[in-house]
Protein backbone atom coordinates (compact mmCIF):
# COMPACT_ATOMS: atom_id res chain seq x y z
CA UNK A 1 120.01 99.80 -4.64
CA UNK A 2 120.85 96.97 -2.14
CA UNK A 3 118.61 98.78 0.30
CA UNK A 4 115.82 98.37 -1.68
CA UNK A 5 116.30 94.96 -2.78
CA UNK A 6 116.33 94.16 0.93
CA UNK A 7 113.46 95.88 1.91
CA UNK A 8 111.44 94.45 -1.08
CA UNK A 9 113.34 90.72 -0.32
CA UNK A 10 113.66 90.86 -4.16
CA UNK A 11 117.11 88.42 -5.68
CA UNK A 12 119.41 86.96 -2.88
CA UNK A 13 117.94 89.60 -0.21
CA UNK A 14 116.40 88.76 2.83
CA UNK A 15 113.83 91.10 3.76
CA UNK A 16 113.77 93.12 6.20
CA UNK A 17 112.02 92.40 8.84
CA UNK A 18 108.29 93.86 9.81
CA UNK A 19 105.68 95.48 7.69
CA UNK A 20 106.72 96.60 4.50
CA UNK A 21 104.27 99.99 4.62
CA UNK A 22 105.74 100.52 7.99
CA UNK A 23 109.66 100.11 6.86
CA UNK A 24 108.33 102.51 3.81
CA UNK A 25 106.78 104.98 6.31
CA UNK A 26 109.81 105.08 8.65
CA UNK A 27 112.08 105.36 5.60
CA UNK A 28 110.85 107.85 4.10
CA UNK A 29 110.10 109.84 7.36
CA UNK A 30 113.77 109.88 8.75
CA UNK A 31 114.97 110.53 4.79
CA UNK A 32 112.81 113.60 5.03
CA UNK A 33 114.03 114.46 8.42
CA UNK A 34 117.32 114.02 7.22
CA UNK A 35 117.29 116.94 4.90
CA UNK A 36 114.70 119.24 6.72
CA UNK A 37 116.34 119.07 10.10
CA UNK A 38 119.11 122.21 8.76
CA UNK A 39 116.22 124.11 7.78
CA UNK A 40 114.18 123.59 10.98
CA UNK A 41 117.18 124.52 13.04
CA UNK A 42 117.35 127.60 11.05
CA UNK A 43 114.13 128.37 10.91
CA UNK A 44 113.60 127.90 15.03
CA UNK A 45 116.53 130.13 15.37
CA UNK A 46 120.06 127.69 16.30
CA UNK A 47 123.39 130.24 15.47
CA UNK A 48 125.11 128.93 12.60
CA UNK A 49 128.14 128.70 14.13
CA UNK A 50 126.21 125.63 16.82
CA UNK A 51 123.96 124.43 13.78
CA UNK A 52 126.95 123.39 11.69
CA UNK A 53 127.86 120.48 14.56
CA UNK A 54 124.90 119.02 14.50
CA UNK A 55 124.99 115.96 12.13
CA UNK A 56 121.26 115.62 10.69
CA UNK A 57 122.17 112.10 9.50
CA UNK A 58 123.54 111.29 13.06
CA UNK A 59 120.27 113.12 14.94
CA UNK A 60 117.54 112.03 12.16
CA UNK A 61 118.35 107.91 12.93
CA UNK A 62 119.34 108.10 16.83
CA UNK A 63 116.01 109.54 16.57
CA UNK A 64 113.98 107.25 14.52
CA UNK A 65 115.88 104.50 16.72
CA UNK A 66 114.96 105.81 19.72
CA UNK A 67 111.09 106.66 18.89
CA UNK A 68 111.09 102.65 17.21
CA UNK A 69 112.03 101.09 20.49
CA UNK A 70 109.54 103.50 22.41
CA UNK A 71 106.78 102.45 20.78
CA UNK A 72 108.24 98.96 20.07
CA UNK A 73 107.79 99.49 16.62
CA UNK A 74 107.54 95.75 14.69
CA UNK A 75 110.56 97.07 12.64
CA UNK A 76 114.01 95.76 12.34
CA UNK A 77 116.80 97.08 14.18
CA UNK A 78 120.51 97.44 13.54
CA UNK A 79 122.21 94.66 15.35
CA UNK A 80 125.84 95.65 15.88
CA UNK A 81 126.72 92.12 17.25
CA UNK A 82 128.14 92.16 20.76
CA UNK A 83 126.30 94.42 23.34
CA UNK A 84 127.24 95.66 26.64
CA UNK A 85 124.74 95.34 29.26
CA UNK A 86 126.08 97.92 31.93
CA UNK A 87 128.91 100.78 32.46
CA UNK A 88 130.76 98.60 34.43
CA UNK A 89 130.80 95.72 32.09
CA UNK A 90 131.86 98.64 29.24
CA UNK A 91 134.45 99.81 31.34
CA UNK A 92 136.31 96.48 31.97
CA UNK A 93 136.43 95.26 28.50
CA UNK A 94 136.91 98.83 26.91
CA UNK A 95 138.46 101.74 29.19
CA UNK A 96 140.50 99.92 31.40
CA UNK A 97 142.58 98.72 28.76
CA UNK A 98 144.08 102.01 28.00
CA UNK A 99 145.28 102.20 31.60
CA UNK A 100 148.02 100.17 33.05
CA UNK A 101 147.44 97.35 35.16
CA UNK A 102 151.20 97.29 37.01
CA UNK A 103 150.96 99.53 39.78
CA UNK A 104 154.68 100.13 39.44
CA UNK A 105 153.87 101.83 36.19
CA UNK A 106 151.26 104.32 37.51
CA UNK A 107 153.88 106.27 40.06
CA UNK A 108 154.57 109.61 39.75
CA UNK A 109 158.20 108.51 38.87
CA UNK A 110 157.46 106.37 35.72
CA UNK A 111 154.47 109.01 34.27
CA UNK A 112 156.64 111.89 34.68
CA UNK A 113 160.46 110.59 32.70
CA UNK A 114 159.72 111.91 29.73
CA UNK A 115 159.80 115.04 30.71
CA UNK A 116 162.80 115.08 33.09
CA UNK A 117 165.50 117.12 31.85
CA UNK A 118 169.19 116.13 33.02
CA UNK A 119 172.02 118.72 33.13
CA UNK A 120 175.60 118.07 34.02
């Protein structure tokens, strides 16, 4: 219900912004897609044992997202707050955390301790 309160602006909702019959066309489009894309697969032919790893819900909006910004759509997009504007720049404040910066930690030595096995 909060969906459409927001796309209508009605109560304490902003609305979302763009054309409303656009928003209602793209809406209803990737809800469609949503539950036809399992029958499509089937219907083209995809093994069940591959078609049952292939999120609709995930495929149907990374879709719709990516068709949007194509055609620069005058819809709004999900804003997930901070963005990363290269691998690199990913990489440094993401990946390289999980390895360790010492270099004295990263021997062979020091990786491998755990699994040394001492007999007397």
């Amino acid at each position: 219900m909060t969906v459409i309160k927001r796309l209508f602006g009605w109560g304490d909702k902003t609305q979302i912004a763009g054309s409303l019959t656009t928003n209602i066309l793209i809406g209803l489009a990737t809800l469609a897609a949503i539950y036809l894309l399992p029958f499509v697969l089937k219907k083209v032919g995809v093994p069940d044992r591959i078609r049952k790893f292939i999120p609709s819900m995930f495929v149907t909006i990374v879709l719709a997202t990516v068709l949007t910004t194509i055609f620069k759509t005058d819809v709004e997009h999900v804003s997930l707050g901070n963005t990363i504007g290269s691998f690199s720049e990913f990489f440094s404040q993401t990946i390289s955390l999980y390895f360790p910066q010492d270099q004295g930690l990263s021997t062979f030595e020091v990786l491998n301790r755990p699994f040394h096995l001492h007999f007397n």
